[in-house]
PDB file of N, CA and C in Angstrom:
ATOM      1  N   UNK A   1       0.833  -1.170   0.000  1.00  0.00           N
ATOM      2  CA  UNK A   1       0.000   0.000   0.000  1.00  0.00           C
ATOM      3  C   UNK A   1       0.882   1.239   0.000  1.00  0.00           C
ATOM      4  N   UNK A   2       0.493   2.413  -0.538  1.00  0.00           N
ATOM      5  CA  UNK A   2       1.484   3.421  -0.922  1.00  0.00           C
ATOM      6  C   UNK A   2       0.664   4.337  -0.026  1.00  0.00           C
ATOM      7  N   UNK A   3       2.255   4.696   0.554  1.00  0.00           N
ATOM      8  CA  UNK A   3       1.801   6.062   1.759  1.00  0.00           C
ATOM      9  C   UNK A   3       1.760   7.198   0.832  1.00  0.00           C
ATOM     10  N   UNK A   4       1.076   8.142   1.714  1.00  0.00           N
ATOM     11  CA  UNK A   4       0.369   9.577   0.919  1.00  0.00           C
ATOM     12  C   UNK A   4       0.005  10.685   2.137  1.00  0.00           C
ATOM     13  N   UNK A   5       1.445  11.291   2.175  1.00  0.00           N
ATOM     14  CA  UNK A   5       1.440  12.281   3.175  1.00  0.00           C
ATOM     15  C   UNK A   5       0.469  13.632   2.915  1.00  0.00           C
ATOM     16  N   UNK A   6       0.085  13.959   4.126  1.00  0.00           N
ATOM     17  CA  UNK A   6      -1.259  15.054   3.601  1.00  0.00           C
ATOM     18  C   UNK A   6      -0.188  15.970   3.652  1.00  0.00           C
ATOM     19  N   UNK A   7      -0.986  17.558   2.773  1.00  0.00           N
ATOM     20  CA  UNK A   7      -0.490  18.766   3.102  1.00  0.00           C
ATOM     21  C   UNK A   7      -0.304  19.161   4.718  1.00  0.00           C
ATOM     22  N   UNK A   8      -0.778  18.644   5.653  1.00  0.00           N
ATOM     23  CA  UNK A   8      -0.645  19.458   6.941  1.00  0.00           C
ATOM     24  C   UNK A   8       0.760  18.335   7.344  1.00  0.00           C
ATOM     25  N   UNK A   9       0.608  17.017   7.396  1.00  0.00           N
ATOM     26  CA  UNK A   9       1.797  16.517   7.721  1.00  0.00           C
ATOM     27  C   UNK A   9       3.115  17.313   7.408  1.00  0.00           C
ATOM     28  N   UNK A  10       2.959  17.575   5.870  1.00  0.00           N
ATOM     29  CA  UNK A  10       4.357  18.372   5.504  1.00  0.00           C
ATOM     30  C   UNK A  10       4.655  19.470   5.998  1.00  0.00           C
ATOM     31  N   UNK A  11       3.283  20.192   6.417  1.00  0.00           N
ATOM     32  CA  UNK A  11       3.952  21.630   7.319  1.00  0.00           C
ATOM     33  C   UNK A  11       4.657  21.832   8.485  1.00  0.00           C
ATOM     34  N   UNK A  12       4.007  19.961   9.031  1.00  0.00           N
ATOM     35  CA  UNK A  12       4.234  19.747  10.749  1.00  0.00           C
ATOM     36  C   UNK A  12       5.818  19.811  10.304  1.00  0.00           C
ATOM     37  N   UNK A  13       6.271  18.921   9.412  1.00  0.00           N
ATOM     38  CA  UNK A  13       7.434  18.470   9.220  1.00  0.00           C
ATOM     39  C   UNK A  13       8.726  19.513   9.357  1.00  0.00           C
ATOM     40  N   UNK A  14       8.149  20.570   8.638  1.00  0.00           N
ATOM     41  CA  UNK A  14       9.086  21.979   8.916  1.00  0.00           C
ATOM     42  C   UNK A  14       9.448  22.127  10.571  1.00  0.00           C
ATOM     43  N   UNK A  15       8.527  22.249  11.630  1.00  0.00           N
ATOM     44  CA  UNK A  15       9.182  22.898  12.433  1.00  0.00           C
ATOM     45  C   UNK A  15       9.497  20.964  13.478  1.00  0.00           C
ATOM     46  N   UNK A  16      10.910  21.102  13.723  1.00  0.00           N
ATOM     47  CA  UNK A  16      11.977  20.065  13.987  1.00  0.00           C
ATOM     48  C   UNK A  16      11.033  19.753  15.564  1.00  0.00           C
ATOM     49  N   UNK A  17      10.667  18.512  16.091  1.00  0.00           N
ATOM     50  CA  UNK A  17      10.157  18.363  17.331  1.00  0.00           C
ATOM     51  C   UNK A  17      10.885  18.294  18.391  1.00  0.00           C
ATOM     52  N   UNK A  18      12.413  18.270  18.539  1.00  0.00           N
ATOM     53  CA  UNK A  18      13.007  18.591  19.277  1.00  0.00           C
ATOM     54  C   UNK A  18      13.444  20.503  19.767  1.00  0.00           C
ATOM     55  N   UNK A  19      13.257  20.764  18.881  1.00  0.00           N
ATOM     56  CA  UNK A  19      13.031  22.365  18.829  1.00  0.00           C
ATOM     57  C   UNK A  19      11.617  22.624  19.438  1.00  0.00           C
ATOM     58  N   UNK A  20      10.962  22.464  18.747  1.00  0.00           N
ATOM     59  CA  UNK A  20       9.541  22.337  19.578  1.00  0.00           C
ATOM     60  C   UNK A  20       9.497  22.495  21.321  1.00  0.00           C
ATOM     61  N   UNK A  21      10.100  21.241  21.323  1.00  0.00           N
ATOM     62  CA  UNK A  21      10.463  20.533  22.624  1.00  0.00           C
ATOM     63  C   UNK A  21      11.164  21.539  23.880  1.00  0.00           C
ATOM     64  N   UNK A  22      12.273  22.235  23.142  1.00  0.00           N
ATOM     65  CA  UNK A  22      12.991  22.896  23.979  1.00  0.00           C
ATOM     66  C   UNK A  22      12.017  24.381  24.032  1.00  0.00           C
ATOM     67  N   UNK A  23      11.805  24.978  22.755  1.00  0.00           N
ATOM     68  CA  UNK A  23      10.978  26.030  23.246  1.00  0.00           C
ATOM     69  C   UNK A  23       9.913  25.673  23.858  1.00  0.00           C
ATOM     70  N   UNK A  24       9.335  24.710  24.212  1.00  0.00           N
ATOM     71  CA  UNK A  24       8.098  24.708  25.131  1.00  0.00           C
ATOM     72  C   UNK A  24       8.606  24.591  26.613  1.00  0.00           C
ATOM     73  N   UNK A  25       9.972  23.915  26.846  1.00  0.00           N
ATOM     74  CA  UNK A  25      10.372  24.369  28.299  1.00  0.00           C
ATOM     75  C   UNK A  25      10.761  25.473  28.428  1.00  0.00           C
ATOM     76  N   UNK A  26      11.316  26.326  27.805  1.00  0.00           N
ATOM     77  CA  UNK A  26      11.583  27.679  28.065  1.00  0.00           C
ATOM     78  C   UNK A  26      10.859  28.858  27.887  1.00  0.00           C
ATOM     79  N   UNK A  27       9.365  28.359  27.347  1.00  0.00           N
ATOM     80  CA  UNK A  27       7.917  29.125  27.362  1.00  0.00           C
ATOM     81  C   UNK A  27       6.848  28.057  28.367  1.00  0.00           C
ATOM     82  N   UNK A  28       7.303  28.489  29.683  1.00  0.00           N
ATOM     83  CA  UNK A  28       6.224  27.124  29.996  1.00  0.00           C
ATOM     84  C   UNK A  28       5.583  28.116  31.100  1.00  0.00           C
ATOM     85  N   UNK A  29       4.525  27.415  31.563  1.00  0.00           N
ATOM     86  CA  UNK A  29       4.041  28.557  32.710  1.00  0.00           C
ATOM     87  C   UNK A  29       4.138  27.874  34.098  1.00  0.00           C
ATOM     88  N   UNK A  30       5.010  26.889  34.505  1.00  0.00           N
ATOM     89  CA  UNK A  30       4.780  26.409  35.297  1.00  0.00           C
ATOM     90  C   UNK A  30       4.831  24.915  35.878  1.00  0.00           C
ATOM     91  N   UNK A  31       3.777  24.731  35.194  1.00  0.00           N
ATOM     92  CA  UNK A  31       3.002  23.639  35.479  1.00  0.00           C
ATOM     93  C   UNK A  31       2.682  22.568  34.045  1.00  0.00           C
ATOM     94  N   UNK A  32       2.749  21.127  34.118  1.00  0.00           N
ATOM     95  CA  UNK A  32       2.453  20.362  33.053  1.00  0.00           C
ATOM     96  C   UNK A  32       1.319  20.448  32.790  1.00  0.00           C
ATOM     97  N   UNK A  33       0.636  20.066  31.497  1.00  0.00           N
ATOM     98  CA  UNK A  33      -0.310  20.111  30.948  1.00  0.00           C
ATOM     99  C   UNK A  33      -0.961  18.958  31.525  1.00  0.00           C
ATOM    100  N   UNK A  34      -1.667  18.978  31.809  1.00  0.00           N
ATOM    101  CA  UNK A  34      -2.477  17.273  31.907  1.00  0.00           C
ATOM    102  C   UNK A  34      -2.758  16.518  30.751  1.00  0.00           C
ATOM    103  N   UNK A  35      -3.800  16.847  30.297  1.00  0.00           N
ATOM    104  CA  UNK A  35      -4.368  16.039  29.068  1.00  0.00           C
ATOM    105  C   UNK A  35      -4.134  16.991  27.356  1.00  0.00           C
ATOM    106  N   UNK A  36      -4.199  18.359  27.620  1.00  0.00           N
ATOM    107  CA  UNK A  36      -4.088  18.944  26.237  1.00  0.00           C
ATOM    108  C   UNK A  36      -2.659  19.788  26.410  1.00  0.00           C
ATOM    109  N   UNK A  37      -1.917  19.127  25.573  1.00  0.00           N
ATOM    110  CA  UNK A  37      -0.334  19.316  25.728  1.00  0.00           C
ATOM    111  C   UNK A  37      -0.058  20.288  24.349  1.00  0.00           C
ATOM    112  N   UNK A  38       0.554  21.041  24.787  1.00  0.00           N
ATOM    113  CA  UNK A  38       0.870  22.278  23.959  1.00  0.00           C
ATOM    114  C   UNK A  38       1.094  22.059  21.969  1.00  0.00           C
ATOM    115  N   UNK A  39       1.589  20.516  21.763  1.00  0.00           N
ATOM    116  CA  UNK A  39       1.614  20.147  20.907  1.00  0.00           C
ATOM    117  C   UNK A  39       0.350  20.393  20.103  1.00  0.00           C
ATOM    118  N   UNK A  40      -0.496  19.402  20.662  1.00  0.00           N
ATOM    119  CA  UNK A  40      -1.982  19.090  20.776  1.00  0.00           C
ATOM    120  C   UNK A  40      -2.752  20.704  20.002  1.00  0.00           C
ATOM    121  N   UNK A  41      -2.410  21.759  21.065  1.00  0.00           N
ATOM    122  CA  UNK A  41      -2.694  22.808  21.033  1.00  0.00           C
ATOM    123  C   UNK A  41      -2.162  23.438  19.419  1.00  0.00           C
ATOM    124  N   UNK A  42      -1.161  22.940  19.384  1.00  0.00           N
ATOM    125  CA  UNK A  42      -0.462  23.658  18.035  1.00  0.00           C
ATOM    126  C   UNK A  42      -1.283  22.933  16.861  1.00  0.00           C
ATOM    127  N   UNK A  43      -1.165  21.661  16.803  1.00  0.00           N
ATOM    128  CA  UNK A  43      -1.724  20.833  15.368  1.00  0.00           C
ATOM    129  C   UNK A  43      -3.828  21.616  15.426  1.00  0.00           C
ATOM    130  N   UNK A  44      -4.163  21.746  16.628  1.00  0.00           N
ATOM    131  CA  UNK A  44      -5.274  22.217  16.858  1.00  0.00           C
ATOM    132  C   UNK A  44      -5.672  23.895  15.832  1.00  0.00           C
ATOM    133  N   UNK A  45      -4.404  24.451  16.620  1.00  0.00           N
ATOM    134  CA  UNK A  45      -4.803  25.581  15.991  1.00  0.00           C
ATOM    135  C   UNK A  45      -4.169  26.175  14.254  1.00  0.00           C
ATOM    136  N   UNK A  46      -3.424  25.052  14.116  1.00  0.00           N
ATOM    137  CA  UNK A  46      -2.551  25.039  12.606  1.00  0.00           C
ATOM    138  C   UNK A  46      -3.779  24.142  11.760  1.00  0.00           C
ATOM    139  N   UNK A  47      -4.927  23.219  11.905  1.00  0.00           N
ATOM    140  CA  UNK A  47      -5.991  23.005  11.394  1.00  0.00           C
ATOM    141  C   UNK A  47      -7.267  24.118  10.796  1.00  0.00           C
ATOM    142  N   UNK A  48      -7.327  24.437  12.083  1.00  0.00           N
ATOM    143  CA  UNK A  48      -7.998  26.028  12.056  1.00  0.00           C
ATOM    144  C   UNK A  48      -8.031  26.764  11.472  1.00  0.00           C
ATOM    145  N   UNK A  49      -6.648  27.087  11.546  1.00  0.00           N
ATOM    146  CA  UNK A  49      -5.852  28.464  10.284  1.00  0.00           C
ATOM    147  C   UNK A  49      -6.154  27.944   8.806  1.00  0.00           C
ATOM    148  N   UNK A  50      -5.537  26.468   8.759  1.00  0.00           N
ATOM    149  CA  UNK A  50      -5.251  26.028   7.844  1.00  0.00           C
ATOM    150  C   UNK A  50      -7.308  26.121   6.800  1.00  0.00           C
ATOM    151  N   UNK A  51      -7.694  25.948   7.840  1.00  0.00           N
ATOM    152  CA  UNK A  51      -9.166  25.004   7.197  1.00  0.00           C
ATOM    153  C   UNK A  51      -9.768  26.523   6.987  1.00  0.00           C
ATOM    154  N   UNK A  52      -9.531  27.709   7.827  1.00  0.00           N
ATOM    155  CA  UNK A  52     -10.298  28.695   7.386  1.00  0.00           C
ATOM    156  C   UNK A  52     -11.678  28.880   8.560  1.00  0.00           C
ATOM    157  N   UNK A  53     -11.419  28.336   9.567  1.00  0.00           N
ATOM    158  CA  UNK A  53     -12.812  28.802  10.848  1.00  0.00           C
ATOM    159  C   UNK A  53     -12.570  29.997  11.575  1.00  0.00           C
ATOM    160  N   UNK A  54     -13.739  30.172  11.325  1.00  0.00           N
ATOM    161  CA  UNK A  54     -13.909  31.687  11.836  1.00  0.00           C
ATOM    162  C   UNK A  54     -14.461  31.885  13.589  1.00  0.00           C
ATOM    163  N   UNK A  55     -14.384  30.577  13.952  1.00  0.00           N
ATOM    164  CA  UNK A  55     -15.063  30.554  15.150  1.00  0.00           C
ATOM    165  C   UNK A  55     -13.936  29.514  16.607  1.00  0.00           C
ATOM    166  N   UNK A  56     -14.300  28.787  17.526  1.00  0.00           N
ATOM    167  CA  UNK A  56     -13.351  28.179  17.677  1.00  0.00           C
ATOM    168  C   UNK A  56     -14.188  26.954  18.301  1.00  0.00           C
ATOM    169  N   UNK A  57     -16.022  27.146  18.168  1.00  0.00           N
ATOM    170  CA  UNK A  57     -17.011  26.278  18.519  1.00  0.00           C
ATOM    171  C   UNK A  57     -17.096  25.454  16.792  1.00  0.00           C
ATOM    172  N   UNK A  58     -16.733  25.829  16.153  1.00  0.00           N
ATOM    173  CA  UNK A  58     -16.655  25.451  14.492  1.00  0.00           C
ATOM    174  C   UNK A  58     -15.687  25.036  14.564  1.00  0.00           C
ATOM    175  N   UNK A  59     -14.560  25.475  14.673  1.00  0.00           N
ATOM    176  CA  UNK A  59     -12.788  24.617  14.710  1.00  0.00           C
ATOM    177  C   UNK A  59     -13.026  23.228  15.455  1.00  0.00           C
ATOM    178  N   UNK A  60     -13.412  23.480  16.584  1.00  0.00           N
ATOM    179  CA  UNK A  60     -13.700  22.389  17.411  1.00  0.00           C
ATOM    180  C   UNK A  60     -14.604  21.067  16.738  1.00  0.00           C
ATOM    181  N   UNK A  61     -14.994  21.457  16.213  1.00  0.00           N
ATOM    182  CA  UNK A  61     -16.951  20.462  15.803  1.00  0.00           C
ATOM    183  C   UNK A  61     -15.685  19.792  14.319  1.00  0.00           C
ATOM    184  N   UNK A  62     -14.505  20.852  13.247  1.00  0.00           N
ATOM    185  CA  UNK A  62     -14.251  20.398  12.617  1.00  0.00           C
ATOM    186  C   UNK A  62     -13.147  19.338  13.079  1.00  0.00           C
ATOM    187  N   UNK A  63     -12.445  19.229  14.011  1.00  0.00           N
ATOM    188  CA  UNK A  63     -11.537  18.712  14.537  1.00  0.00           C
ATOM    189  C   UNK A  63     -12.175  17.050  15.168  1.00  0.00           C
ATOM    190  N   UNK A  64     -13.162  17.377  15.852  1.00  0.00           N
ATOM    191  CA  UNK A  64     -13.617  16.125  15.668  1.00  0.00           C
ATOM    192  C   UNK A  64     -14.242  15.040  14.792  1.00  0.00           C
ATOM    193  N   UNK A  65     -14.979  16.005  13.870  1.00  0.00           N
ATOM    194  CA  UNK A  65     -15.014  14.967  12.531  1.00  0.00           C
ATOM    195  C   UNK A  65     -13.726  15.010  11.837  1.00  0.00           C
ATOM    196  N   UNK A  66     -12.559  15.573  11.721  1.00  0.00           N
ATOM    197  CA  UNK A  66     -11.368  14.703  11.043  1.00  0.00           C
ATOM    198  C   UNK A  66     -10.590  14.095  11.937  1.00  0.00           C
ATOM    199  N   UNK A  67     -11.148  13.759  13.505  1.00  0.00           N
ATOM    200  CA  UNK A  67      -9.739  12.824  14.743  1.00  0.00           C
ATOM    201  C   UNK A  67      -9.228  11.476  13.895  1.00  0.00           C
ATOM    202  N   UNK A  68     -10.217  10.904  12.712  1.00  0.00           N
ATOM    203  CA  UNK A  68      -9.444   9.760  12.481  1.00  0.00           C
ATOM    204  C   UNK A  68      -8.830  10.122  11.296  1.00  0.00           C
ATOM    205  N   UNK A  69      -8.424  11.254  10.510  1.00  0.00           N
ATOM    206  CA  UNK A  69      -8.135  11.474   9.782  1.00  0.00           C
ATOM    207  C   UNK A  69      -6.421  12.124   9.890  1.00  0.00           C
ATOM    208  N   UNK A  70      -6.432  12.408  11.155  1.00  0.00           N
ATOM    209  CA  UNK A  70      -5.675  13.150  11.812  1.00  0.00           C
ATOM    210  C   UNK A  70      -4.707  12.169  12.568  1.00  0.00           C
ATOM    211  N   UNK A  71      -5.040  10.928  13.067  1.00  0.00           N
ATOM    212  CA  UNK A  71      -4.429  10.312  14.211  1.00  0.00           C
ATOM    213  C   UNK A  71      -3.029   9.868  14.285  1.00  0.00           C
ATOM    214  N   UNK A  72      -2.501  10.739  13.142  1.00  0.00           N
ATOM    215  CA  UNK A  72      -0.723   9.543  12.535  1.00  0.00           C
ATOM    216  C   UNK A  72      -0.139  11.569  13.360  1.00  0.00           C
ATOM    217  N   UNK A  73      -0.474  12.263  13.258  1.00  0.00           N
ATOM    218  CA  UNK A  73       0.071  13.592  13.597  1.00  0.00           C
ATOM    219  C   UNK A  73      -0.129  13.812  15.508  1.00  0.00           C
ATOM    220  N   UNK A  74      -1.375  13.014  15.970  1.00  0.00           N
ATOM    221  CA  UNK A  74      -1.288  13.161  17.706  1.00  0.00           C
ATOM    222  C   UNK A  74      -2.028  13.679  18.531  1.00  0.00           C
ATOM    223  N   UNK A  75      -2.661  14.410  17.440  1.00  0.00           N
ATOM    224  CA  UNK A  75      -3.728  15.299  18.240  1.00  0.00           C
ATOM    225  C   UNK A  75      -5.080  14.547  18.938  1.00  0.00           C
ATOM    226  N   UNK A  76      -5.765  14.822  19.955  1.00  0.00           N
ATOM    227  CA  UNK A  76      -6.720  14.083  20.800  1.00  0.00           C
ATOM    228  C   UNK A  76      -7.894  15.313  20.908  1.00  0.00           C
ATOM    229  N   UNK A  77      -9.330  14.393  20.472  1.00  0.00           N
ATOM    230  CA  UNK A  77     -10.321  15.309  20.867  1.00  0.00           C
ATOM    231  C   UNK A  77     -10.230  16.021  21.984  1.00  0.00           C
ATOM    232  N   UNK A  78     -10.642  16.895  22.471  1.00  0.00           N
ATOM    233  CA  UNK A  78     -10.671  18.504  23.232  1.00  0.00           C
ATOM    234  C   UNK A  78     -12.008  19.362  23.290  1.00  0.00           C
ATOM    235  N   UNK A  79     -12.244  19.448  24.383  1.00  0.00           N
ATOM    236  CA  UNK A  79     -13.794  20.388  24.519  1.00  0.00           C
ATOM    237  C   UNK A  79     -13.073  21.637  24.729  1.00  0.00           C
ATOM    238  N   UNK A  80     -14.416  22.002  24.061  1.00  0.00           N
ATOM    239  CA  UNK A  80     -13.849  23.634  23.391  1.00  0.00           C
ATOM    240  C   UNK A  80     -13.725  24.874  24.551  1.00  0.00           C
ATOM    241  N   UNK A  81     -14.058  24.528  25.780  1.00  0.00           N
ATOM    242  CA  UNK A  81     -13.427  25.315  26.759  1.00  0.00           C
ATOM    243  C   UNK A  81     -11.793  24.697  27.154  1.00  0.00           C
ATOM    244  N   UNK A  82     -11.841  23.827  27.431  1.00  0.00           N
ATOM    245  CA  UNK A  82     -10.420  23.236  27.769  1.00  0.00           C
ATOM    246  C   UNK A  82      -9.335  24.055  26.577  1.00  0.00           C
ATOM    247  N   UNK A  83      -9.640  24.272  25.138  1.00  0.00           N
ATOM    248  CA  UNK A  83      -8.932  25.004  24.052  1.00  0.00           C
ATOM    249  C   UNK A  83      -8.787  26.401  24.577  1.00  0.00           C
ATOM    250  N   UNK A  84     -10.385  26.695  24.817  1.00  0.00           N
ATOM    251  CA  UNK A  84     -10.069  28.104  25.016  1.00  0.00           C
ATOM    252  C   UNK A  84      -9.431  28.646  26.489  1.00  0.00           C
ATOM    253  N   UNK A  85      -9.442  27.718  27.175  1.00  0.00           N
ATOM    254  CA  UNK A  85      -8.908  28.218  28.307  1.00  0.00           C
ATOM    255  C   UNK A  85      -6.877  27.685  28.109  1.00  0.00           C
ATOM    256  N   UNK A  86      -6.770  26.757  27.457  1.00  0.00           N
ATOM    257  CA  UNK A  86      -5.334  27.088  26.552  1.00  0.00           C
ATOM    258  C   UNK A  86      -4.844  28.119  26.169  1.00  0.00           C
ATOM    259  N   UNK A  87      -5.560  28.647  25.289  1.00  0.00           N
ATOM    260  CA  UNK A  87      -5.007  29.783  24.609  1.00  0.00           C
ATOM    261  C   UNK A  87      -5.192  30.635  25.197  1.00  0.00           C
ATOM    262  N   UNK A  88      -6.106  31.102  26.139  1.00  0.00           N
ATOM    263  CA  UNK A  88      -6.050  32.512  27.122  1.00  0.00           C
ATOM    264  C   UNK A  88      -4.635  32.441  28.144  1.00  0.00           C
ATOM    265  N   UNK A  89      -4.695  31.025  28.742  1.00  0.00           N
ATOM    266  CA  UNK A  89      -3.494  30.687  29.903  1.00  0.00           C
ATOM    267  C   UNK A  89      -2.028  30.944  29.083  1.00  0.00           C
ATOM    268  N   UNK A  90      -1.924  30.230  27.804  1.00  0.00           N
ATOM    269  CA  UNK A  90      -0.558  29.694  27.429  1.00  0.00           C
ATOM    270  C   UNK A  90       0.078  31.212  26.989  1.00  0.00           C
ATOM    271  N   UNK A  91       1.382  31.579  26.830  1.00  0.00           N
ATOM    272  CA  UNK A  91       1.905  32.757  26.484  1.00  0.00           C
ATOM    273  C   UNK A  91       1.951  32.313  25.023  1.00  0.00           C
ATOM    274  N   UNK A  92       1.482  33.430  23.912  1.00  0.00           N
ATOM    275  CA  UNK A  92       1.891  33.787  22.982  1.00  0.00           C
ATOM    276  C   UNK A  92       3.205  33.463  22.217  1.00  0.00           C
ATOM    277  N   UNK A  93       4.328  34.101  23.328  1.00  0.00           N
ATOM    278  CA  UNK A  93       5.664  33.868  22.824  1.00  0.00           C
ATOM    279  C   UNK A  93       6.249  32.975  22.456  1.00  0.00           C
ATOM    280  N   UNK A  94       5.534  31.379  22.874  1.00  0.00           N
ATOM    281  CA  UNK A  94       5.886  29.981  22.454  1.00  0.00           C
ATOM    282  C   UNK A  94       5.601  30.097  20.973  1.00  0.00           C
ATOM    283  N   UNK A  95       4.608  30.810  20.155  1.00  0.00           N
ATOM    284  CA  UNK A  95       4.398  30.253  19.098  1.00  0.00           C
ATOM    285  C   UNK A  95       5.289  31.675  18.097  1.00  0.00           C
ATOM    286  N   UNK A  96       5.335  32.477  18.696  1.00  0.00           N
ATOM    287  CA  UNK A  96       6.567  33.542  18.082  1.00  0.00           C
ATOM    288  C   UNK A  96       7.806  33.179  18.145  1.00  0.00           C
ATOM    289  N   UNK A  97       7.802  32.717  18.852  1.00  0.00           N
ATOM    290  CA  UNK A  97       9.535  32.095  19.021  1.00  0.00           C
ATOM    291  C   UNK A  97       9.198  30.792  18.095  1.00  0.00           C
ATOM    292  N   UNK A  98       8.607  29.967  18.279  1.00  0.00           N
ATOM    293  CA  UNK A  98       8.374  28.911  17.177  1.00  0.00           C
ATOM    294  C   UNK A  98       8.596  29.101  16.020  1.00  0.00           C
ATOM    295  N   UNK A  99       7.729  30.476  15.569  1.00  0.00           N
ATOM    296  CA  UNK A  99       7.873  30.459  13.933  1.00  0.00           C
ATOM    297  C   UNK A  99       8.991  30.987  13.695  1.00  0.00           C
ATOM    298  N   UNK A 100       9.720  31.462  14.508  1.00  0.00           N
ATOM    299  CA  UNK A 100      10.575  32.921  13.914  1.00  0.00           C
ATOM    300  C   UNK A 100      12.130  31.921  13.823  1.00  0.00           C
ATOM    301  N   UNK A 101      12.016  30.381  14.473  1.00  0.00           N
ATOM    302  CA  UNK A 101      12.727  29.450  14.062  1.00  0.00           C
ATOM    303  C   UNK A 101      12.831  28.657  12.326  1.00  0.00           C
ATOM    304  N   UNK A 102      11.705  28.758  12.203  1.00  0.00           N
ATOM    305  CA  UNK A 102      11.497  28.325  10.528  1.00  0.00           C
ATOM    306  C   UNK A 102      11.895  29.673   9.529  1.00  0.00           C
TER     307      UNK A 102
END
């Protein structure tokens, strides 16, 4: 059977997961994530962007109809407060410093 990497795989591919890795300890707030791990958070909101939602009750609803579409990249269903209370808590600067690596 012939593998067939999606467009979002190849974007993941750009930024190195050990890089990842280190800027998320040196942007951390503290405390471990429990269940929605900053990763999680990233492939979450790089769907989003990617797909064009204008909402994050719509991002959400789309994220769960593609979880099996998605499952080779890591990401785990997420209720849409647990997201939004991510992105209010988490600093910004993890994902500025992220890109400004690529």
């Amino acid at each position: 059977m012939a593998h067939c990497s999606t467009i979002l795989q190849q974007l993941v591919k750009i930024i190195p997961r050990h890089a990842f890795e280190s800027l998320e300890k040196n942007h951390g707030t503290g405390r471990k994530a429990r269940s929605f791990t900053r990763w999680n958070q990233f492939i979450h909101l790089l769907v989003l962007q990617l797909a064009g939602r204008h909402s994050l009750r719509d991002g959400v609803a789309t994220m769960k109809s593609w979880f099996k579409k998605l499952y080779h990249l890591g990401p785990k269903p997420v209720a849409r407060s647990t997201f939004a209370e991510a992105n209010e808590k988490r600093p910004a600067s993890f994902f500025q410093a992220l890109f400004s690596l690529t």
